[in-house]
C-alpha atoms as a PDB file:
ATOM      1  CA  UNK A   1      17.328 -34.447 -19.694  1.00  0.00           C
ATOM      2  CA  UNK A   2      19.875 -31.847 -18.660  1.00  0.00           C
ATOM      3  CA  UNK A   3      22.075 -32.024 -21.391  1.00  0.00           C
ATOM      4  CA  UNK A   4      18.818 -31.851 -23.652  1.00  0.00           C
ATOM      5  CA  UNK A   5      17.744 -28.598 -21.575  1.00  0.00           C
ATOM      6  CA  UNK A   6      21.035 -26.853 -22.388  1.00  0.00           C
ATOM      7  CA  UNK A   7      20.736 -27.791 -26.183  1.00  0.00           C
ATOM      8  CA  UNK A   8      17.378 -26.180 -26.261  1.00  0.00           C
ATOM      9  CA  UNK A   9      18.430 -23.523 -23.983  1.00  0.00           C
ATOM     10  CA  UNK A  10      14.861 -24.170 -21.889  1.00  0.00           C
ATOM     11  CA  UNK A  11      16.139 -25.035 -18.998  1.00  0.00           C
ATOM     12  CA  UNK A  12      15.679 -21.933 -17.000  1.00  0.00           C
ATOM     13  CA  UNK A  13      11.984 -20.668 -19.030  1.00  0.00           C
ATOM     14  CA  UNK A  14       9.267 -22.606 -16.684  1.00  0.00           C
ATOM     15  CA  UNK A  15      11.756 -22.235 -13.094  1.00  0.00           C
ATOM     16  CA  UNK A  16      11.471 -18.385 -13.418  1.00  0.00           C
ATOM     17  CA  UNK A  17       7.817 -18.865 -14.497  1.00  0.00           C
ATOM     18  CA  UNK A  18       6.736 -20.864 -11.462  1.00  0.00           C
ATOM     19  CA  UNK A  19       8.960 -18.944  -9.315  1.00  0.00           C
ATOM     20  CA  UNK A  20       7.092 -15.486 -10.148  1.00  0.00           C
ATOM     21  CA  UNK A  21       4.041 -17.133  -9.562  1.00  0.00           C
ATOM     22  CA  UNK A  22       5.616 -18.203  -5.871  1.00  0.00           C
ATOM     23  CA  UNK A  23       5.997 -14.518  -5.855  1.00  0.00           C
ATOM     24  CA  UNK A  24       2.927 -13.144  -6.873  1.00  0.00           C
ATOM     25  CA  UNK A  25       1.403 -15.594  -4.273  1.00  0.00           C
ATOM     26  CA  UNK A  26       3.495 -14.502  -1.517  1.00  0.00           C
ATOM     27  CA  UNK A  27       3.092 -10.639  -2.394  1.00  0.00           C
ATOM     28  CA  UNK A  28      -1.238 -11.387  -1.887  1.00  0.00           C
ATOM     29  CA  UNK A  29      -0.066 -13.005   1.887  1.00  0.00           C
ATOM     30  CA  UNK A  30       1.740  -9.617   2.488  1.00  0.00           C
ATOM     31  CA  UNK A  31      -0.668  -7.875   1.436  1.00  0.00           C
ATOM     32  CA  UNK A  32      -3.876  -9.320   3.751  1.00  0.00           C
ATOM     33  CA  UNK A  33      -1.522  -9.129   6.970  1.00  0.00           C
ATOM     34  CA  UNK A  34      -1.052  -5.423   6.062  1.00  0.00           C
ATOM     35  CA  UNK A  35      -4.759  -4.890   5.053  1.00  0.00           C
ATOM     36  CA  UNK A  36      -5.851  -6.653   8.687  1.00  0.00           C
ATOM     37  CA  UNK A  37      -3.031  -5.108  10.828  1.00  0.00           C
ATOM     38  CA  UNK A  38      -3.733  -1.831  12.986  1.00  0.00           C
ATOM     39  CA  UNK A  39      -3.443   1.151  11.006  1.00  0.00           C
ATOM     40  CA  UNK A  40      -3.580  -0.814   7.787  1.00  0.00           C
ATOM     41  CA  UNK A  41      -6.173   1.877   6.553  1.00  0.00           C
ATOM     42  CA  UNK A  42      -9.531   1.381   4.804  1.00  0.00           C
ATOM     43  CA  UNK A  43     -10.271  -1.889   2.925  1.00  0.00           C
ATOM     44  CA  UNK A  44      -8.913  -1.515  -0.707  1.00  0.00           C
ATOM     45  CA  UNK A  45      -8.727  -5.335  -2.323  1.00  0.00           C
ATOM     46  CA  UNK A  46      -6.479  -3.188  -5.179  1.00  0.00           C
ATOM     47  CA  UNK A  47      -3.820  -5.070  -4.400  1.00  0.00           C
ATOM     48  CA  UNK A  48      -5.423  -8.280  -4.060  1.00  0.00           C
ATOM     49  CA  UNK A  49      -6.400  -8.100  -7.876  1.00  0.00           C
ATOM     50  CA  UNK A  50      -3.612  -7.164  -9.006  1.00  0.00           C
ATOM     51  CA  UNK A  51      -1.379 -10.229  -7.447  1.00  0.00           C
ATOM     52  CA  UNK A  52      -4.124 -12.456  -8.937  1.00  0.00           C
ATOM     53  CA  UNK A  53      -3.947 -10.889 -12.519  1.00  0.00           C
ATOM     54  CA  UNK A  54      -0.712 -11.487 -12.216  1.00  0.00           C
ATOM     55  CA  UNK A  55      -0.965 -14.847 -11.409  1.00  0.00           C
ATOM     56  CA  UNK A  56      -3.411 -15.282 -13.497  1.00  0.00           C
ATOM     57  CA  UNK A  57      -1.672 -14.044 -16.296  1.00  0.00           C
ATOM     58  CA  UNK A  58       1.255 -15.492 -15.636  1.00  0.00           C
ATOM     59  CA  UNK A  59      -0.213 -19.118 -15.487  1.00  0.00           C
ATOM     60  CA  UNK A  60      -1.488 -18.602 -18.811  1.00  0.00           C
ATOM     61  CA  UNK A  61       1.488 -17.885 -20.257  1.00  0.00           C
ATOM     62  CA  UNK A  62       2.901 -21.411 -18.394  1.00  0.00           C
ATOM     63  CA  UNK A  63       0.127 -23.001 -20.329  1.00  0.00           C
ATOM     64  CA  UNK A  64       0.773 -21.118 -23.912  1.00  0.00           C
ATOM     65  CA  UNK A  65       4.661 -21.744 -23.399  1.00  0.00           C
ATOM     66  CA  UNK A  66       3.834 -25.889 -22.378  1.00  0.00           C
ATOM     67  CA  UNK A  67       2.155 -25.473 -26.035  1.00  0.00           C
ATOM     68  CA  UNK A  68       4.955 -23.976 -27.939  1.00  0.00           C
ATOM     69  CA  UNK A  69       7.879 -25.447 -26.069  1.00  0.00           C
ATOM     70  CA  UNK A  70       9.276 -29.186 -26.829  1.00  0.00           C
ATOM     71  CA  UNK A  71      11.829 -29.702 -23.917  1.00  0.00           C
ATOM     72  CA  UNK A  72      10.712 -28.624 -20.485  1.00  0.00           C
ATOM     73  CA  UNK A  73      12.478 -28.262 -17.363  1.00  0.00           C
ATOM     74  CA  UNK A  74      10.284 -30.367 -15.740  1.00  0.00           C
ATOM     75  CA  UNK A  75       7.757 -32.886 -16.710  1.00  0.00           C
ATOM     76  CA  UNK A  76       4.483 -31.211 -18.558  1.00  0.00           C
ATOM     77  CA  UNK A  77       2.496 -32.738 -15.845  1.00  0.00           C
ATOM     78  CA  UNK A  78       3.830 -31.310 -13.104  1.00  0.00           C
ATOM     79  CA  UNK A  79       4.433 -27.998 -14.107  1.00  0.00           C
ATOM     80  CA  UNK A  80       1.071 -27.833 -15.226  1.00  0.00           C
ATOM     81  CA  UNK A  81      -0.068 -29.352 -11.201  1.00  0.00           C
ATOM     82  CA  UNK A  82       2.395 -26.752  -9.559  1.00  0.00           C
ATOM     83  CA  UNK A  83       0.511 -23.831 -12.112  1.00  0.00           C
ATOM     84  CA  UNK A  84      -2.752 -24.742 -11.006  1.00  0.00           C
ATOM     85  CA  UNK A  85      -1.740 -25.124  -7.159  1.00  0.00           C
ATOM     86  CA  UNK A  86       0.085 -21.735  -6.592  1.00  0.00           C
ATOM     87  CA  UNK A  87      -2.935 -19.818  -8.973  1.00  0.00           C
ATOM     88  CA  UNK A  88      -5.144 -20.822  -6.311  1.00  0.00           C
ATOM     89  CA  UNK A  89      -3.625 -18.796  -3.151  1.00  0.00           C
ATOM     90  CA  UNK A  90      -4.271 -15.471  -4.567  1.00  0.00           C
ATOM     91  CA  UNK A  91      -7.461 -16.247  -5.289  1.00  0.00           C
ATOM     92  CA  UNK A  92      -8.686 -17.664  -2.187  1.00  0.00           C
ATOM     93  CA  UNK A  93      -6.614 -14.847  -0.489  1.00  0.00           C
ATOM     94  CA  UNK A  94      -8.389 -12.028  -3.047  1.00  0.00           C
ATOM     95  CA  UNK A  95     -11.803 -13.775  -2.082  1.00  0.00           C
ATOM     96  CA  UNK A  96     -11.056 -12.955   2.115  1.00  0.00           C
ATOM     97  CA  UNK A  97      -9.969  -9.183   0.540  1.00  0.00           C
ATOM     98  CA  UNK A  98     -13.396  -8.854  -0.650  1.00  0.00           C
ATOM     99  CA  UNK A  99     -15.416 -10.160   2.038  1.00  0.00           C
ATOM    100  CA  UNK A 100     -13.526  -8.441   4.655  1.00  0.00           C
ATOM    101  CA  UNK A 101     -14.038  -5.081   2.755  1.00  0.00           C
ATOM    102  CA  UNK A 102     -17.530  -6.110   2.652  1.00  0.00           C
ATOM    103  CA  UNK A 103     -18.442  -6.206   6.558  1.00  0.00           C
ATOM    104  CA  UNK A 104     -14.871  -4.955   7.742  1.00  0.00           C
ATOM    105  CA  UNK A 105     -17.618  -2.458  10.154  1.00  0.00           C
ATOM    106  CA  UNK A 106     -18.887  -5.286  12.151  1.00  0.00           C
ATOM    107  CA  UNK A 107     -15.819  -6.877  12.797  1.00  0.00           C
ATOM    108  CA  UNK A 108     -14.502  -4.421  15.387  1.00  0.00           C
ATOM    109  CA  UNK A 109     -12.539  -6.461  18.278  1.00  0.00           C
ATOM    110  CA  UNK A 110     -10.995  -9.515  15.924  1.00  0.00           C
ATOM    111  CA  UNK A 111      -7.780 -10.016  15.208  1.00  0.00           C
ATOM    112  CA  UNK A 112      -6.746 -11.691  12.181  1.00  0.00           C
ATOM    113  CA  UNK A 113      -3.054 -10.848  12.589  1.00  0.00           C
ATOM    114  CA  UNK A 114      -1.640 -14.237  13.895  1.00  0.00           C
ATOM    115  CA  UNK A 115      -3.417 -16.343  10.921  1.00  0.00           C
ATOM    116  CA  UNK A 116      -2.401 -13.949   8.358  1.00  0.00           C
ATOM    117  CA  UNK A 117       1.277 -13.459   9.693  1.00  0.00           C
ATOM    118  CA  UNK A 118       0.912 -17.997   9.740  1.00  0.00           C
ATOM    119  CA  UNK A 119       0.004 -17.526   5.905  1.00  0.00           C
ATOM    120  CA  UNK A 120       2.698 -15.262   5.132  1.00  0.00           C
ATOM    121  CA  UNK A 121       4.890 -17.535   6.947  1.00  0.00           C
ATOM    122  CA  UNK A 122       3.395 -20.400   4.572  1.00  0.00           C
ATOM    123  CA  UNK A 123       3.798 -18.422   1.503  1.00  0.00           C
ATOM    124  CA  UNK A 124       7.704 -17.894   1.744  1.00  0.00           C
ATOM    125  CA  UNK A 125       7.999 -21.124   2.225  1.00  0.00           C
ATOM    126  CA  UNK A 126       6.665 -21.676  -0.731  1.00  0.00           C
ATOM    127  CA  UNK A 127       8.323 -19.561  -2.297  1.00  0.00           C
ATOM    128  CA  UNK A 128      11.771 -21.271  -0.799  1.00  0.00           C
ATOM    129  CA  UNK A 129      10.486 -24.551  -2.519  1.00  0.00           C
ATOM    130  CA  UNK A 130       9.832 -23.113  -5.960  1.00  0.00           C
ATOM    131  CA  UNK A 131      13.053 -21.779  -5.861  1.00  0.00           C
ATOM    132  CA  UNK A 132      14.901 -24.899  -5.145  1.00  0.00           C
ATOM    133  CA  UNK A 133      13.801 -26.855  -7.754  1.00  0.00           C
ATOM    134  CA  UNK A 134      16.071 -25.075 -10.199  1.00  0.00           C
ATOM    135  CA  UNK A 135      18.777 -26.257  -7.877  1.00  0.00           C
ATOM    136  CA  UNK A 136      18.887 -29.956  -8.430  1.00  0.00           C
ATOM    137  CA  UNK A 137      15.946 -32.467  -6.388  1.00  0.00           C
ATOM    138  CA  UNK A 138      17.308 -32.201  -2.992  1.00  0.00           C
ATOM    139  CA  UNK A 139      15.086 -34.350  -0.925  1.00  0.00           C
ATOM    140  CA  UNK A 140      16.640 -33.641   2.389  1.00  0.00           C
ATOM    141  CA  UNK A 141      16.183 -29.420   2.143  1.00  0.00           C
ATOM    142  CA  UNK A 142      12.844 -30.227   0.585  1.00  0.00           C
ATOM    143  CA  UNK A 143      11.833 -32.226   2.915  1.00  0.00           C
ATOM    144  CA  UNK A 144      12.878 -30.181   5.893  1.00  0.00           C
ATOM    145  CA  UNK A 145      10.681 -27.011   3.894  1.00  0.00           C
ATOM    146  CA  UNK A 146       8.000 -29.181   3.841  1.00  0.00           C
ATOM    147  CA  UNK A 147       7.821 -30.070   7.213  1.00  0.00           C
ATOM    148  CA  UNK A 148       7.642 -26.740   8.114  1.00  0.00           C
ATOM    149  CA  UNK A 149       4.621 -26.219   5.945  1.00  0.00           C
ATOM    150  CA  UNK A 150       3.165 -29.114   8.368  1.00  0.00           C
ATOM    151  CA  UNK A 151       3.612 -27.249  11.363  1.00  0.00           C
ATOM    152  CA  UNK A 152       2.369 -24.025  10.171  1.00  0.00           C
ATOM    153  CA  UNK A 153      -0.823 -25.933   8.660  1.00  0.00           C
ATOM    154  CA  UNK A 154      -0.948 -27.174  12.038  1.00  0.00           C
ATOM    155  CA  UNK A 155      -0.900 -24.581  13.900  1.00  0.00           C
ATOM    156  CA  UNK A 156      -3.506 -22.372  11.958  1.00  0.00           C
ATOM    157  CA  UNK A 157      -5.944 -25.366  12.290  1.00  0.00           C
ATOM    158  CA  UNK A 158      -5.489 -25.022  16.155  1.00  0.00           C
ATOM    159  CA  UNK A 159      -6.137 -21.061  15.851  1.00  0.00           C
ATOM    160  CA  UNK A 160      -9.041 -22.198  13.765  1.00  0.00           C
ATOM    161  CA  UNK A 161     -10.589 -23.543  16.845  1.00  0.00           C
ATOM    162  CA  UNK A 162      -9.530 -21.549  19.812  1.00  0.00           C
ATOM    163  CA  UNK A 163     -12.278 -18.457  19.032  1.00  0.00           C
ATOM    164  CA  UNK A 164     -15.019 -20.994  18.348  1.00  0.00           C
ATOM    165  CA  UNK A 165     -15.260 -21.974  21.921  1.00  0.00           C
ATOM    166  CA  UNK A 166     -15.815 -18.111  22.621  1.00  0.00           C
ATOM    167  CA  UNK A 167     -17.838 -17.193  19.852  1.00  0.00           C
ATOM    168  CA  UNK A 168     -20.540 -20.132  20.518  1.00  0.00           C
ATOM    169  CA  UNK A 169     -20.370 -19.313  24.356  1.00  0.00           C
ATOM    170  CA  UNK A 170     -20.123 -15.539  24.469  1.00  0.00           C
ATOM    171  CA  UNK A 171     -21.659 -14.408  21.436  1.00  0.00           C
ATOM    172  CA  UNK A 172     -24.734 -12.292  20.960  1.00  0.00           C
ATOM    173  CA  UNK A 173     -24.653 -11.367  17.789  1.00  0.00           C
ATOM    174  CA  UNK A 174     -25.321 -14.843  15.332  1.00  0.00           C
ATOM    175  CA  UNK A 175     -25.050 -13.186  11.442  1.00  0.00           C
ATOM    176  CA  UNK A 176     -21.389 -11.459  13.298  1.00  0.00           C
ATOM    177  CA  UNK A 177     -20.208 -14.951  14.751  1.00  0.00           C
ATOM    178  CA  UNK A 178     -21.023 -16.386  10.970  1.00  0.00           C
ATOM    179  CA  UNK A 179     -19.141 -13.689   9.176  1.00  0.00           C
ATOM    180  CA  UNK A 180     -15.804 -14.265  11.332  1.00  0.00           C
ATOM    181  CA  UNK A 181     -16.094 -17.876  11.435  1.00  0.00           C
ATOM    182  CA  UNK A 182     -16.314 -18.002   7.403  1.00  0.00           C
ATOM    183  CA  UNK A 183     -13.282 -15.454   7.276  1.00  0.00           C
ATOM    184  CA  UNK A 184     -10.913 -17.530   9.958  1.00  0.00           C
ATOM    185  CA  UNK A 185     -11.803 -20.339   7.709  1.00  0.00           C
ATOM    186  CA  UNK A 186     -10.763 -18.567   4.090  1.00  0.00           C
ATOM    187  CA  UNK A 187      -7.605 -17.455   5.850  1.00  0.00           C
ATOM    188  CA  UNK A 188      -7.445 -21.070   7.008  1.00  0.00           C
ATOM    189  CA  UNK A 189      -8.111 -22.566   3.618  1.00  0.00           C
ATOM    190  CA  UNK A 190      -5.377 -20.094   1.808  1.00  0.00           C
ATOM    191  CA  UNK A 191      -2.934 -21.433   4.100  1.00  0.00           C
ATOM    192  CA  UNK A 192      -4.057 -25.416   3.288  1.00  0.00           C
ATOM    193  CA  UNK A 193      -3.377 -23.853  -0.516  1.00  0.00           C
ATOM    194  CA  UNK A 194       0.471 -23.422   0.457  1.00  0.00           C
ATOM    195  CA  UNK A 195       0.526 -26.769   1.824  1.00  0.00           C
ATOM    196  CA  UNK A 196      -1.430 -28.198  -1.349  1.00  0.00           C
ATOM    197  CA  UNK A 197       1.910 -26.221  -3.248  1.00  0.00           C
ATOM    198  CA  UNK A 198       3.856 -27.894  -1.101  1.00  0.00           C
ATOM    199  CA  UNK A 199       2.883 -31.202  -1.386  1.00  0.00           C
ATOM    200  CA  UNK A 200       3.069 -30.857  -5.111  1.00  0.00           C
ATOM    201  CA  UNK A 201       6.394 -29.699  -4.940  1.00  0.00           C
ATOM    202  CA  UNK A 202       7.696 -32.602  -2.559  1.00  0.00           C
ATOM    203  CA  UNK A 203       6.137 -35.512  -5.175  1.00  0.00           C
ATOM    204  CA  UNK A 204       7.967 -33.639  -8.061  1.00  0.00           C
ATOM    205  CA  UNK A 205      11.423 -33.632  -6.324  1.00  0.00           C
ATOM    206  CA  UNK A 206      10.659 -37.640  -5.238  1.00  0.00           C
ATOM    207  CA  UNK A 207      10.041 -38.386  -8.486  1.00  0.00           C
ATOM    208  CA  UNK A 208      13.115 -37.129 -10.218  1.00  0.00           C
ATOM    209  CA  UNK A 209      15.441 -37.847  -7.555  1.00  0.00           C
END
């Protein structure tokens, strides 16, 4: 398949496809920590559209080039699961942008910082992963990436349900403790979307070891 690649000279095309894609996912997870950090100014989910244009864009022109091109780097299938996975981080993360605009006044007193810094965290690895598949299918390094994709999923499930227990107990104000729990849980659920990416990428390195 190499050998065929170099012939063709398409070798390189979808790896620097997928790998902006990693990017533009990765530059959304900066961009919520910064949005929810102190001093991070007033909500402007700019920059959350623009990473998922990008993205957006960018996996349609993985689709139009899957069309047009008749030796991949890797198999149609799989670059076409590893487009749809990454596309959906900067949309889930553009969807917590908006809603936390939305009611950003009543949410004086929470701190989002540790799950976003967890999904930035998650996003570089993914971005580390993308990356390596251009490098040969080293199962080893992939599987050590992956792994740590399991922790951090791991760790923002147990963040998930630490302000629960204070928000059912303490909590006066019901329509405030349903707005944070559904924004803990889109933070939560763009973080499951790196491990989804992850996964992907881990059954595409098995399979062509």
């Amino acid at each position: 398949m190499f050998s065929l690649q170099t012939i063709f000279g398409k070798g390189d095309k979808f790896y620097g496809l997928l790998e902006q894609s990693a990017d533009a996912a990765r530059d959304s997870a900066r961009a919520v920590h910064k949005l929810v950090s102190p001093g991070g100014g007033s909500p402007d989910i700019a920059a959350f559209s623009a990473a998922r244009k990008r993205e957006k864009d960018l996996a349609q022109q993985i689709s139009e080039e899957l069309v047009n091109t008749f030796v991949t780097a890797l198999d149609r299938e799989d670059i076409e699961a590893l487009n749809a996975a990454l596309y959906k981080i900067p949309k889930t993360v553009e969807k917590f942008a908006e809603r936390y605009a939305m009611v950003n006044d009543r949410l004086h007193g929470i701190d989002f910082t540790q799950r976003t810094e967890l999904l930035m965290r998650a996003s570089d690895v993914v971005r580390e992963m993308i990356g390596q598949l251009r490098k040969g299918m080293r199962i080893d390094a992939m599987r050590k990436l992956q792994d740590r994709l399991q922790a951090l999923e791991s760790e923002a499930d147990r963040l998930l349900l630490e302000p629960y227990r204070e928000m059912y107990v303490k909590s006066t104000d019901p329509v405030r403790m349903v707005l944070v729990k559904d924004l803990y849980e889109l933070l939560e659920r763009a973080i499951d979307k790196c491990r989804d990416v992850g996964n992907v990428t881990y059954s595409v390195v098995l399979k062509n070891s």
